[in-house]
Protein backbone atom coordinates (compact mmCIF):
# COMPACT_ATOMS: atom_id res chain seq x y z
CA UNK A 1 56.05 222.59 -7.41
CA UNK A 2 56.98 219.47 -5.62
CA UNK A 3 58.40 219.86 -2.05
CA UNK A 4 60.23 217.11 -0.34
CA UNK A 5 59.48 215.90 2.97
CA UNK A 6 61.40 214.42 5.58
CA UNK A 7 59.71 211.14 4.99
CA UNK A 8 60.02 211.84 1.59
CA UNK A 9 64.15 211.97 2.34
CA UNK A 10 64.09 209.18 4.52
CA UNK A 11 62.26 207.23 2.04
CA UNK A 12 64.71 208.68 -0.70
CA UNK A 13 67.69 207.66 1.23
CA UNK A 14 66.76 204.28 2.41
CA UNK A 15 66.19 203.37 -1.27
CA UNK A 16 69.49 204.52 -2.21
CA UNK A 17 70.87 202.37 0.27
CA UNK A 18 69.11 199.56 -0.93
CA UNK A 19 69.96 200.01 -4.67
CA UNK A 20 73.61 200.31 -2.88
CA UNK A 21 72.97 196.91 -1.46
CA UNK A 22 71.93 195.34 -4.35
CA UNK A 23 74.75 196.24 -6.14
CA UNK A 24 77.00 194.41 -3.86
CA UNK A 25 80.69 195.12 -2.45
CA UNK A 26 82.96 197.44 -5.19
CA UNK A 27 86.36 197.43 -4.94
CA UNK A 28 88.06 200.10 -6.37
CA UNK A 29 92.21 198.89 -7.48
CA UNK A 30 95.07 200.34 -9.18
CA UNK A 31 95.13 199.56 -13.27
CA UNK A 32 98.20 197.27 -12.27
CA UNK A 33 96.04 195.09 -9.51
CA UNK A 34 92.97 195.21 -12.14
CA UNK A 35 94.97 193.29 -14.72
CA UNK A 36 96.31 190.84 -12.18
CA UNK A 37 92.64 189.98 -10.88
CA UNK A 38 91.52 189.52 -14.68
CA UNK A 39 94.86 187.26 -15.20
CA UNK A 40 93.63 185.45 -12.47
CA UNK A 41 89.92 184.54 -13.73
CA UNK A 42 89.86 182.40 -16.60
CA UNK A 43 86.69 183.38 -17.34
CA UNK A 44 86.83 186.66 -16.90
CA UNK A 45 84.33 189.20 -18.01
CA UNK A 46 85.14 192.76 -18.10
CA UNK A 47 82.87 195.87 -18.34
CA UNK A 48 84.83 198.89 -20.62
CA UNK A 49 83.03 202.11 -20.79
CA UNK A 50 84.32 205.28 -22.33
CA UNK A 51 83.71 208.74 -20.93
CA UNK A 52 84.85 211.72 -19.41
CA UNK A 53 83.58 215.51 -19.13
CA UNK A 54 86.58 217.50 -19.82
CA UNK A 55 88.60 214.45 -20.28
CA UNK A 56 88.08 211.18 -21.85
CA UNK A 57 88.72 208.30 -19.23
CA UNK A 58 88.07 204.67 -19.39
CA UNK A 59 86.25 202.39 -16.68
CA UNK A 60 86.51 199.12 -16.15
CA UNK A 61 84.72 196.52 -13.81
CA UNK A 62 85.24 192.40 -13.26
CA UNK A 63 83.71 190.18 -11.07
CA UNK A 64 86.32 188.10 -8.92
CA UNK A 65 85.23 185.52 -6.04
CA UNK A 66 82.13 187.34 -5.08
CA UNK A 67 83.35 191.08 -5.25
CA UNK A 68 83.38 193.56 -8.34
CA UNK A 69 86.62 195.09 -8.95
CA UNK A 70 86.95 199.02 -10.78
CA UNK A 71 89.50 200.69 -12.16
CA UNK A 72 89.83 204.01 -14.18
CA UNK A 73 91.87 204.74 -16.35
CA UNK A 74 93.05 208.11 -18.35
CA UNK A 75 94.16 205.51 -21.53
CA UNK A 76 92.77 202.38 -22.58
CA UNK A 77 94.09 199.26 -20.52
CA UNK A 78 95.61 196.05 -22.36
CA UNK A 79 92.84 193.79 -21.22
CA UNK A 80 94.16 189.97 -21.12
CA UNK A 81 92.80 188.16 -24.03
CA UNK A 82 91.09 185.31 -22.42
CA UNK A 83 88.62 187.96 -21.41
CA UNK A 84 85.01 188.47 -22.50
CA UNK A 85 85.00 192.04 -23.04
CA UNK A 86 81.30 194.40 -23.25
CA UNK A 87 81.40 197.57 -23.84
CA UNK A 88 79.06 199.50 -22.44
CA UNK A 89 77.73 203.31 -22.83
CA UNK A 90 77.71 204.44 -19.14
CA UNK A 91 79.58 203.06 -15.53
CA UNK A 92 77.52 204.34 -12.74
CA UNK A 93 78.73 203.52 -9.45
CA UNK A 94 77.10 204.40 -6.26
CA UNK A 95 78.83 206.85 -4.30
């Protein structure tokens, strides 16, 4: 059995920091504000993922002047249709 260290921690968390760092700044908005930003980028790409536990919910991510913008969702959004839209399996965003 494997037993974590302090260093081993430290090491742990300084990686997650990093990988929290790489991902850059994540803005979380209202559905409402989401739509607007997406209005506003004529080449907007948006990330949809569906998913959920107990509940199906839908995610949704788009890059805007240098930040990425989130939203969630309990039904699917009307995403503007100048948008490239991927869907993708999974959202994970670092807590």
């Amino acid at each position: 059995m494997a037993y974590l260290t302090t260093a081993g921690a430290a090491a742990a968390a300084a990686e997650l920091a990093n990988a929290i760092k790489a991902s850059g700044a994540i803005v979380r908005v209202d559905n409402e504000n989401f739509r607007e930003i997406v209005l506003k980028n004529k080449e907007a790409l948006v990330i949809s993922s569906k998913g959920g536990f107990f509940s199906t919910n839908y995610q949704y991510l788009c890059s805007y002047k240098g930040f990425v913008f989130h939203t969630k969702s309990k039904n699917p959004l009307s995403i503007p249709q100048h948008a490239e839209i991927i869907q993708a399996g999974k959202v994970w965003l670092p807590s």
